[in-house]
Protein backbone atom coordinates (compact mmCIF):
# COMPACT_ATOMS: atom_id res chain seq x y z
CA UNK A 1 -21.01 29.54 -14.45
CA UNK A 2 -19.14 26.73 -16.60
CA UNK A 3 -16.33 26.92 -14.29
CA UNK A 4 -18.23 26.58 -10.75
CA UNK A 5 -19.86 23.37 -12.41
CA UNK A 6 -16.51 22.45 -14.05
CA UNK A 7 -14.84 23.16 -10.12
CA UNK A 8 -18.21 21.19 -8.70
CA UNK A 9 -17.68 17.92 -10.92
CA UNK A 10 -13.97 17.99 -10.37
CA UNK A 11 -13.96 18.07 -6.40
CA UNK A 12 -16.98 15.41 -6.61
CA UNK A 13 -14.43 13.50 -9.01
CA UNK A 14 -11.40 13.16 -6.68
CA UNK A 15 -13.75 13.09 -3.69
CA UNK A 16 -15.67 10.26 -4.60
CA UNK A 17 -14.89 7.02 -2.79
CA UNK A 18 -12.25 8.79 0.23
CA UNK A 19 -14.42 7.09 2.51
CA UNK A 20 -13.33 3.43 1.66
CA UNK A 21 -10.34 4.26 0.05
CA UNK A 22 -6.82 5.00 1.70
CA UNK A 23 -3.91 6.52 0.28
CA UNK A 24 -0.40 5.17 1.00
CA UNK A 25 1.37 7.47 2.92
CA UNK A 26 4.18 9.62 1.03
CA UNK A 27 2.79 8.58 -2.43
CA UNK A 28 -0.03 11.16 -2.58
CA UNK A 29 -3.30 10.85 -5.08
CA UNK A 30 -1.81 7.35 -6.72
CA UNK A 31 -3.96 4.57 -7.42
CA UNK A 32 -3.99 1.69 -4.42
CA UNK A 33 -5.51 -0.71 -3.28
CA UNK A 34 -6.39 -2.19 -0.07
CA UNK A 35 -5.39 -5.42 1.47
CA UNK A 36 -7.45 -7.23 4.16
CA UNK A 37 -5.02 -8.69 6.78
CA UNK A 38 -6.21 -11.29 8.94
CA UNK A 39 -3.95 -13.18 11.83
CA UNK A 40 -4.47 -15.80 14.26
CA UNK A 41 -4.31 -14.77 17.06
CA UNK A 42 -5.50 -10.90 16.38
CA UNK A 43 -4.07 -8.12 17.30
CA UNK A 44 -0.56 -8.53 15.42
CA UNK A 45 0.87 -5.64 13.62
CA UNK A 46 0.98 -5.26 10.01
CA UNK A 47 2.90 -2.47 8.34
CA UNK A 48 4.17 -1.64 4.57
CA UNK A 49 7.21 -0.11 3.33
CA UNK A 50 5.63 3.12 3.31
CA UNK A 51 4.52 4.01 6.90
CA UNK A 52 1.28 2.45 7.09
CA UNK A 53 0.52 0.11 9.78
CA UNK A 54 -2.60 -1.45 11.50
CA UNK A 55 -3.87 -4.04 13.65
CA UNK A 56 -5.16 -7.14 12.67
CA UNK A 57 -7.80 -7.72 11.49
CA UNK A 58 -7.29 -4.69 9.32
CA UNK A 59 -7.13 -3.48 5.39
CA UNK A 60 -3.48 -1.95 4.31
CA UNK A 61 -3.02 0.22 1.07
CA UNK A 62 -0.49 -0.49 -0.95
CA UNK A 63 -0.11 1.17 -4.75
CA UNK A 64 -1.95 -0.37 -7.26
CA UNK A 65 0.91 0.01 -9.89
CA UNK A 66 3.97 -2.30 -8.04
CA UNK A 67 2.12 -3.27 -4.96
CA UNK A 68 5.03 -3.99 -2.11
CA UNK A 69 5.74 -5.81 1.25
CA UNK A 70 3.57 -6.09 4.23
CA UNK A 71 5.09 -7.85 7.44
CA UNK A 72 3.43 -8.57 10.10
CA UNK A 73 4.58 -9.08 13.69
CA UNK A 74 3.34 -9.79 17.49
CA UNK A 75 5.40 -10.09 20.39
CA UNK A 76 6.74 -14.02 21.05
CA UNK A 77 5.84 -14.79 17.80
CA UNK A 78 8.06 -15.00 14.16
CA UNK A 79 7.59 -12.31 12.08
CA UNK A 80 6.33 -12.56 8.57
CA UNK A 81 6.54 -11.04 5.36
CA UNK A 82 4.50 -11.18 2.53
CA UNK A 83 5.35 -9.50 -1.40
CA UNK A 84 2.15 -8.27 -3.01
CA UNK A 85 2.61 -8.19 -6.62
CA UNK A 86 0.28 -6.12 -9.48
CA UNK A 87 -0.02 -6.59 -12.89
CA UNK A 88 -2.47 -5.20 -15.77
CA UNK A 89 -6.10 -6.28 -15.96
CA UNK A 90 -8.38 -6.68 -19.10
CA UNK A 91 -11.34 -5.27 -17.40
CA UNK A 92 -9.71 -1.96 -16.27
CA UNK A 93 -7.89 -1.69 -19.96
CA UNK A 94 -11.60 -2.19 -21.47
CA UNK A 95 -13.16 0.33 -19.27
CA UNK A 96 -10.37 2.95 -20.28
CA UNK A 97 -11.21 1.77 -23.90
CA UNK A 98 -14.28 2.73 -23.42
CA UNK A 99 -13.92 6.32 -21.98
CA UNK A 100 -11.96 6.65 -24.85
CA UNK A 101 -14.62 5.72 -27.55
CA UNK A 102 -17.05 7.26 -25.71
CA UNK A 103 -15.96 10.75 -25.94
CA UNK A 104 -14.75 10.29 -29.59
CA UNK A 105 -18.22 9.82 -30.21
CA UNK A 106 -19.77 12.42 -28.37
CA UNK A 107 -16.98 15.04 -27.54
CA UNK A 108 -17.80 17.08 -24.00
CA UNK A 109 -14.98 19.67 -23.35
CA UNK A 110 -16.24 18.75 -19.70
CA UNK A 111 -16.14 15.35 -19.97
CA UNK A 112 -12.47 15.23 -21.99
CA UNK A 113 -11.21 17.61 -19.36
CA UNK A 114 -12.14 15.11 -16.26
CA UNK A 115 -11.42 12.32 -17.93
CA UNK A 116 -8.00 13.34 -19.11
CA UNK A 117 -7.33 14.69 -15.21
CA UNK A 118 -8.55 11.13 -13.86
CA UNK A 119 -6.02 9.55 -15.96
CA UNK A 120 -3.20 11.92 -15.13
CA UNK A 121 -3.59 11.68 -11.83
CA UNK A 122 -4.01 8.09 -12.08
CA UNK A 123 -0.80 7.01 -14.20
CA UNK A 124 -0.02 3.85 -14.72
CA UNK A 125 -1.97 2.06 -12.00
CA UNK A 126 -4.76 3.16 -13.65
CA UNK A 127 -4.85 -0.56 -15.42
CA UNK A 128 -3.18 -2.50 -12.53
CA UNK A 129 -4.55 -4.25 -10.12
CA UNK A 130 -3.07 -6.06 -7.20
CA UNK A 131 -2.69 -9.83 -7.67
CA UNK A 132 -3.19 -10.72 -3.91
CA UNK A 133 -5.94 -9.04 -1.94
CA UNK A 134 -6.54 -11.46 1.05
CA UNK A 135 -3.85 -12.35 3.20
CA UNK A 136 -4.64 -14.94 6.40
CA UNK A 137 -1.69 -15.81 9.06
CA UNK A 138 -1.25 -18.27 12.02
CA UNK A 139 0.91 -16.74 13.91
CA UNK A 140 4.17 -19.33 15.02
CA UNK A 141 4.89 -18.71 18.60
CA UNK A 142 8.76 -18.70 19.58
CA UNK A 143 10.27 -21.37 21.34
CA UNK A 144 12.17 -20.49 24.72
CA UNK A 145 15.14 -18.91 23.63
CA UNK A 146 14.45 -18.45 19.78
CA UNK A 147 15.42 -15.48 18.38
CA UNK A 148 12.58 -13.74 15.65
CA UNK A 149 15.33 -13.49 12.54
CA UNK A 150 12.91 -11.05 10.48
CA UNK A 151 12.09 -8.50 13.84
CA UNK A 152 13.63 -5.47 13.73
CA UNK A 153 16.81 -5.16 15.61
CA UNK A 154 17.93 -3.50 19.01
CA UNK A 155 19.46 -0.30 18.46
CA UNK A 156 22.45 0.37 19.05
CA UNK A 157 24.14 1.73 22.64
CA UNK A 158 26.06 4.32 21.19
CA UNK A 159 29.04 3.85 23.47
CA UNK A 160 32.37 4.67 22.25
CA UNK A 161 34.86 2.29 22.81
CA UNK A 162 38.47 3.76 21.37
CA UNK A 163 40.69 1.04 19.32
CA UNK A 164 43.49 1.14 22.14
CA UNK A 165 41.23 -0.31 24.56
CA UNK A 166 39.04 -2.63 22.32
CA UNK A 167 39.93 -6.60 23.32
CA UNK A 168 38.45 -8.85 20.94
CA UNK A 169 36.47 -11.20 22.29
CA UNK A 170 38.26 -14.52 23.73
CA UNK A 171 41.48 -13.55 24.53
């Protein structure tokens, strides 16, 4: 019976809060956090190094413990990049405190057992936070002829060409 209510409290545990919350893809269970992307005009594209990507207006995870790089890009217009930084917070170190004192006081096998999986699977970014959680872009259209530096480039053709009958350029 103490383990179906130990099983219950777990899966309630790590369940609570999917519904807002999104993982970063590839990165599993770790702490993130979202980040509400807004552009001018909508509708742009914003992605992080990890797979992620939405349209604006739209929230991106990124983890909580280094945070990362969101660009965002439209068609005709320059793309932009933006590094999210993270760093540790008093109010998340004095609520982990606090769990701590807590169940020195009153030790609950129960209670020690979730905690101590909360923080496990929580690590480090357990007492992070990300230091920007708002980002708002006016999109810069390209001029005739500009070229967006930051887009990703055209592949490749793949054509062969063997060194005997390579010209350089100009001659």
């Amino acid at each position: 019976m103490k383990n179906a209510i130990a099983c219950a409290l777990i899966a309630g545990t790590l369940l609570s809060g999917c519904a807002t919350r999104q993982f970063v893809k590839g990165e599993g269970l770790k702490p993130s956090e979202t980040v509400l992307v807004v552009t001018d005009p909508a509708g742009a594209i914003a992605e992080n190094g990890h797979g992620n990507s939405c349209s604006t207006p739209c929230y991106i995870p990124l983890l909580r413990a280094r945070g990362g790089e969101i660009t965002v890009s439209k068609d005709g217009y320059h793309t932009e990049r933006f590094q999210i930084t993270s760093s540790v917070t008093d109010r998340k170190v004095a609520m982990r405190s606090a769990d701590f004192a807590v169940e020195a006081i009153d030790p609950d096998p129960v209670s020690i057992g979730l905690t101590a999986l909360a923080h496990a699977l929580d690590g480090k970014g357990g007492v992070m936070e990300l230091d920007t959680k708002d980002i708002t872009v006016t999109m810069r259209p390209l001029a005739p002829g500009e070229e967006d530096l930051l887009a990703d480039a055209e592949p490749l053709t793949g054509e062969r060409i063997p060194l005997d009958e390579w010209e350089p350029a100009g001659r």
